[in-house]
N, C-alpha and C. Protein backbone atom coordinates (compact mmCIF):
# COMPACT_ATOMS: atom_id res chain seq x y z
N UNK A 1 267.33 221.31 -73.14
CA UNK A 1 266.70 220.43 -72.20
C UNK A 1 265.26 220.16 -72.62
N UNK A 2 264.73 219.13 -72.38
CA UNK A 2 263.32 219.06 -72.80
C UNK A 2 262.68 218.80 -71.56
N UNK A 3 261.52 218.55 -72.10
CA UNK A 3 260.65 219.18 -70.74
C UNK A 3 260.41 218.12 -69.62
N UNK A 4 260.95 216.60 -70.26
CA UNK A 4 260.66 215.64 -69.44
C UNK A 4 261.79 215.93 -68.29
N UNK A 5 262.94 216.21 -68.57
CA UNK A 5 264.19 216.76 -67.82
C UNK A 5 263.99 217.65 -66.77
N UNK A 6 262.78 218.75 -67.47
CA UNK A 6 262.50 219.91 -66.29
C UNK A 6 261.51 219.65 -65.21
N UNK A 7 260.47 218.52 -65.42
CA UNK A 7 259.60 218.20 -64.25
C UNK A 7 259.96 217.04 -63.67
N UNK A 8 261.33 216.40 -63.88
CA UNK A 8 261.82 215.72 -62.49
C UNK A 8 262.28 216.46 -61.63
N UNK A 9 263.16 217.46 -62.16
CA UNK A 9 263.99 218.51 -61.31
C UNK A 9 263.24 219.18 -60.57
N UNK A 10 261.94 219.42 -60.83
CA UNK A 10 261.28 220.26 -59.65
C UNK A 10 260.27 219.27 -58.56
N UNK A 11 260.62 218.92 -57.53
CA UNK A 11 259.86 218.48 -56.73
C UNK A 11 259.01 218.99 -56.58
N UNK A 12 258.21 220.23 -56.12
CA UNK A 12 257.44 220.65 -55.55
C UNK A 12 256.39 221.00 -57.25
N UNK A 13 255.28 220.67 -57.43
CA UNK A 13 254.17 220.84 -58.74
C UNK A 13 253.54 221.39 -57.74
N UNK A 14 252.45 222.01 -58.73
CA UNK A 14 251.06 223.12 -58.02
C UNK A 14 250.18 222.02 -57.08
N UNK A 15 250.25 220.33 -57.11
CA UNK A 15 249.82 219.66 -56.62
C UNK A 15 250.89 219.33 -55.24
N UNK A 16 252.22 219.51 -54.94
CA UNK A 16 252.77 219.40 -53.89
C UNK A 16 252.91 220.62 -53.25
N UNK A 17 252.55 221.81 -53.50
CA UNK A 17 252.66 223.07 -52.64
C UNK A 17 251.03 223.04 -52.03
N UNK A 18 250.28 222.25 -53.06
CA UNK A 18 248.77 222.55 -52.18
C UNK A 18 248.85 221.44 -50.98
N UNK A 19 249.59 220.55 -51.28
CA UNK A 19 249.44 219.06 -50.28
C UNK A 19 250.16 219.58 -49.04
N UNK A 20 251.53 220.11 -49.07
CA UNK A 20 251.85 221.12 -48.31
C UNK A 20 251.06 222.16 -47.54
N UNK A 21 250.49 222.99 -48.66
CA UNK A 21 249.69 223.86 -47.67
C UNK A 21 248.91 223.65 -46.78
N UNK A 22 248.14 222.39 -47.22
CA UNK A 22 247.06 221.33 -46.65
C UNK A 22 247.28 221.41 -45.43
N UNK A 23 248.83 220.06 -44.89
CA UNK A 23 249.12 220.03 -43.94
C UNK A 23 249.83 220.88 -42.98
N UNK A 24 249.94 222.31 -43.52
CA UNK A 24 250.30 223.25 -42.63
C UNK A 24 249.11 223.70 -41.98
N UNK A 25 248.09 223.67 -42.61
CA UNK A 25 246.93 224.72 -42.08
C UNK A 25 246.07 223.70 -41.65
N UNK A 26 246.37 222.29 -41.81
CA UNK A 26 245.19 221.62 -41.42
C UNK A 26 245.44 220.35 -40.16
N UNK A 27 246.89 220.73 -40.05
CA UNK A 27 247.79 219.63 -38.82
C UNK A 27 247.38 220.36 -37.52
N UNK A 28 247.14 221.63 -36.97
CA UNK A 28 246.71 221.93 -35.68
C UNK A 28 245.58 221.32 -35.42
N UNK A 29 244.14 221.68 -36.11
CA UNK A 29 242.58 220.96 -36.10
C UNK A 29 242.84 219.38 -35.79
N UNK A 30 243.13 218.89 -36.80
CA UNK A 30 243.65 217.28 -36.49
C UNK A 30 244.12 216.86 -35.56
N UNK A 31 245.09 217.62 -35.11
CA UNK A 31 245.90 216.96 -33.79
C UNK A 31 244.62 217.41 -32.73
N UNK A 32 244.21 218.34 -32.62
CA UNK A 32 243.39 219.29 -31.39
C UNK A 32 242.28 217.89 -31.37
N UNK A 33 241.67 217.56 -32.62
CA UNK A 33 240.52 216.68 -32.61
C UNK A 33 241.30 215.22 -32.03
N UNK A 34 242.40 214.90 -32.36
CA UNK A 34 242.99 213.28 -31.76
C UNK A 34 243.02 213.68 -30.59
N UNK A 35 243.56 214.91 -29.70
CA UNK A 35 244.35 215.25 -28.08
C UNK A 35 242.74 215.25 -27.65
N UNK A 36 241.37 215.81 -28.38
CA UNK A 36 240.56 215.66 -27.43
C UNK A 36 240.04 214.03 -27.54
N UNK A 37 239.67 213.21 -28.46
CA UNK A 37 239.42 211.90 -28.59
C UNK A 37 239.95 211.52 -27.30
N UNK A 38 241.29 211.25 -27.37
CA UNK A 38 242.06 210.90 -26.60
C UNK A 38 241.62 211.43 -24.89
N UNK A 39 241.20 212.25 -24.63
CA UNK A 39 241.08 213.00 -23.45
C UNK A 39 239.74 212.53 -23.28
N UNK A 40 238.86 212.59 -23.96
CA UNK A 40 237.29 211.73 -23.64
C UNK A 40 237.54 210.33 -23.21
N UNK A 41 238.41 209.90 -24.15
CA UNK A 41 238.48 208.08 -24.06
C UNK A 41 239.17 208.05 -22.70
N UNK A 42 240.15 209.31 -21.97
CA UNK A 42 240.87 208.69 -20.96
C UNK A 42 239.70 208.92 -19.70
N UNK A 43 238.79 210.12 -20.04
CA UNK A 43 237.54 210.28 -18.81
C UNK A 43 236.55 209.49 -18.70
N UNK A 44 236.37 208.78 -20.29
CA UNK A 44 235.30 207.20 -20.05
C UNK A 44 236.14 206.32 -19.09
N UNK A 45 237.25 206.44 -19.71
CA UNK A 45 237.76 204.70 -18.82
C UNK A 45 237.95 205.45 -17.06
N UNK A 46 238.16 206.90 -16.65
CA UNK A 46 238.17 206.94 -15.51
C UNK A 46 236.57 206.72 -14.67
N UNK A 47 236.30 206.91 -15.84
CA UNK A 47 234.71 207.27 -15.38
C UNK A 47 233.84 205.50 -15.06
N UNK A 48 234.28 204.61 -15.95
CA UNK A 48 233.85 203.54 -16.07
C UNK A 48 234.74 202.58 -15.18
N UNK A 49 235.89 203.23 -14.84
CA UNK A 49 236.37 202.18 -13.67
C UNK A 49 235.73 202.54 -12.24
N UNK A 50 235.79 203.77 -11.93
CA UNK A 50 234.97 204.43 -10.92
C UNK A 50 233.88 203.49 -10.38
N UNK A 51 232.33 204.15 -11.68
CA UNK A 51 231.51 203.21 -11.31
C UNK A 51 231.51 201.52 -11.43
N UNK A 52 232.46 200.89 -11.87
CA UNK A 52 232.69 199.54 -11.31
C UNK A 52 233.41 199.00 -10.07
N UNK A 53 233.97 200.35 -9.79
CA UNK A 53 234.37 199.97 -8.24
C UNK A 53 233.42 200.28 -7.30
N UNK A 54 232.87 201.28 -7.59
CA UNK A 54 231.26 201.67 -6.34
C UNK A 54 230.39 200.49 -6.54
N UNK A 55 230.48 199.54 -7.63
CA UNK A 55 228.96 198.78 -7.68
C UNK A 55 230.42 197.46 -7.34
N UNK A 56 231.78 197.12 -7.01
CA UNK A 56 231.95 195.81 -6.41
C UNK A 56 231.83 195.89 -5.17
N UNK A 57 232.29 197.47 -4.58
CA UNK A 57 232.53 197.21 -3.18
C UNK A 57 231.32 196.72 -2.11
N UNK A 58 230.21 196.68 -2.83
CA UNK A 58 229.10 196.07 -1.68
C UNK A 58 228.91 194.53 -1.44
N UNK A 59 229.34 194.16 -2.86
CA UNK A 59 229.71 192.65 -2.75
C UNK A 59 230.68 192.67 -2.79
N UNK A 60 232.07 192.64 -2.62
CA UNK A 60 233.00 192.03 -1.73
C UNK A 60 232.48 192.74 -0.32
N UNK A 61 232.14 193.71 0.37
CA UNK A 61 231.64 193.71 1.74
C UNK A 61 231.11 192.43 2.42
N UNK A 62 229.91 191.97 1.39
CA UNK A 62 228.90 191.05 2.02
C UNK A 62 229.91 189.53 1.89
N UNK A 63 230.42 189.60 0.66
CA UNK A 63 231.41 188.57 0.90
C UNK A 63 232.76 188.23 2.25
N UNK A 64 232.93 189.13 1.89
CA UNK A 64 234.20 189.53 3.57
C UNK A 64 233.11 189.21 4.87
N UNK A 65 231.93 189.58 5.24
CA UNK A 65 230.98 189.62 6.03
C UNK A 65 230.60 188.25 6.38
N UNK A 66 230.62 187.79 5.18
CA UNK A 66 230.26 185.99 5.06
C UNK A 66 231.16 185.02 5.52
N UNK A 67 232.10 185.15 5.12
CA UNK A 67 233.39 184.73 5.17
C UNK A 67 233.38 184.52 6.74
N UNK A 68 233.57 186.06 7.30
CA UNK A 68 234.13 185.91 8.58
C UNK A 68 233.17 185.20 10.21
N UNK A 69 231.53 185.47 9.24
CA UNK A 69 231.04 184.82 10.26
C UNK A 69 231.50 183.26 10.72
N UNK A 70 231.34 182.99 12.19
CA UNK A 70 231.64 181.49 12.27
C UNK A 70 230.64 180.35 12.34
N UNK A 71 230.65 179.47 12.02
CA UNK A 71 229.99 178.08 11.42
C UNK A 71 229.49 177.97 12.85
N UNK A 72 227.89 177.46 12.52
CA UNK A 72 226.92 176.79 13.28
C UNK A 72 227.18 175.20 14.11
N UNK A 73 227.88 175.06 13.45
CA UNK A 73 228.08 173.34 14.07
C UNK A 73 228.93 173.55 14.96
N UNK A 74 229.07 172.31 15.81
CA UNK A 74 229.87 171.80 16.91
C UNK A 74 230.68 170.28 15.97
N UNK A 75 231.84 170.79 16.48
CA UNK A 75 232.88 170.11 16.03
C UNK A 75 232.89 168.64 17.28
N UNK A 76 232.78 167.20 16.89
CA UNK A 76 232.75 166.06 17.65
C UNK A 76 233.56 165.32 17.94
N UNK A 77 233.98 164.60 18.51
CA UNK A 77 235.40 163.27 18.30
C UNK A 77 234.80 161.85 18.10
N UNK A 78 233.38 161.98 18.18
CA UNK A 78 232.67 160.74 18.37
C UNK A 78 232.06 160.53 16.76
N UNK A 79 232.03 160.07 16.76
CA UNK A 79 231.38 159.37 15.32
C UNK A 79 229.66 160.06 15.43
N UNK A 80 229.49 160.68 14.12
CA UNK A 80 227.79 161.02 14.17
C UNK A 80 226.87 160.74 13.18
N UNK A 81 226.06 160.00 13.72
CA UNK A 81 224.82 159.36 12.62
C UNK A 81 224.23 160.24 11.64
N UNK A 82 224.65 160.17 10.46
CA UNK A 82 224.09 161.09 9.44
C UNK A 82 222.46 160.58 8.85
N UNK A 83 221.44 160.99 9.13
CA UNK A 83 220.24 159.90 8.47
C UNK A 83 220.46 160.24 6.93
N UNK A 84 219.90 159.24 6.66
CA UNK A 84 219.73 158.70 4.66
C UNK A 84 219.27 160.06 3.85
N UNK A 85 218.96 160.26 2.63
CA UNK A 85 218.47 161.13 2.45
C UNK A 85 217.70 160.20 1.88
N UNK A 86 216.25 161.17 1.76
CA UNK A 86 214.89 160.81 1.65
C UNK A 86 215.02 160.13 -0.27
N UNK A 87 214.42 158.93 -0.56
CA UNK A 87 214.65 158.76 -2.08
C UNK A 87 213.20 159.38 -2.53
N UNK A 88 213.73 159.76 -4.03
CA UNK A 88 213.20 160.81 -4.94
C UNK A 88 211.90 159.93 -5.17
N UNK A 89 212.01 158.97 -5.99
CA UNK A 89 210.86 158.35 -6.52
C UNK A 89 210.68 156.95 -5.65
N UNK A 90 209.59 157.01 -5.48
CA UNK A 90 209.52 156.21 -4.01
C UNK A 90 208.46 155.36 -5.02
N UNK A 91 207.49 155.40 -6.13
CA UNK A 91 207.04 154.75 -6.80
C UNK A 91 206.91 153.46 -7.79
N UNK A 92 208.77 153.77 -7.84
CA UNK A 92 209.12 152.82 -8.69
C UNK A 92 209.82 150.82 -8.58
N UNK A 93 209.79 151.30 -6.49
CA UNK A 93 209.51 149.60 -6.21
C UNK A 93 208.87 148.79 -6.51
């Protein structure tokens, strides 16, 4: 057999048992560092919806507040004289 014969047959070279070892000893840290990423990013977005709901609810309050007050006018059946509105440039007659 020659030797090109003998290093197909072996999958594993001193370079695939280290790549191996790699990810045995180095897949807990990794995952631990993504599960916490992940766990910050889910307490920003709780955290950042939070304070966008404490800072709408005062305006929709004042809005709802607005809303429900009722209108100043008196409703007519008669026809009502609206006067002109005043013209802007009164100079240019």
């Amino acid at each position: 057999m020659s030797t090109r014969d003998t290093a197909t047959k072996k999958p594993f070279g001193i370079l695939g048992i280290g790549a191996a070892a790699c990810v045995a000893c180095c897949a807990g840290p990794i995952l631990g560092f993504v599960a916490a990423t992940g766990l910050v990013t889910a307490g920003g977005l709780a955290l950042f919806g939070t304070i966008g709901l404490l800072a709408a609810i005062p305006g929709i309050a004042l809005i709802a507040r607005r809303r429900r007050q009722p209108t100043m006018c008196v409703p007519s059946d008669e026809p009502v004289a609206v006067p002109a509105p005043p013209r802007r440039f009164q100079g240019l007659d």
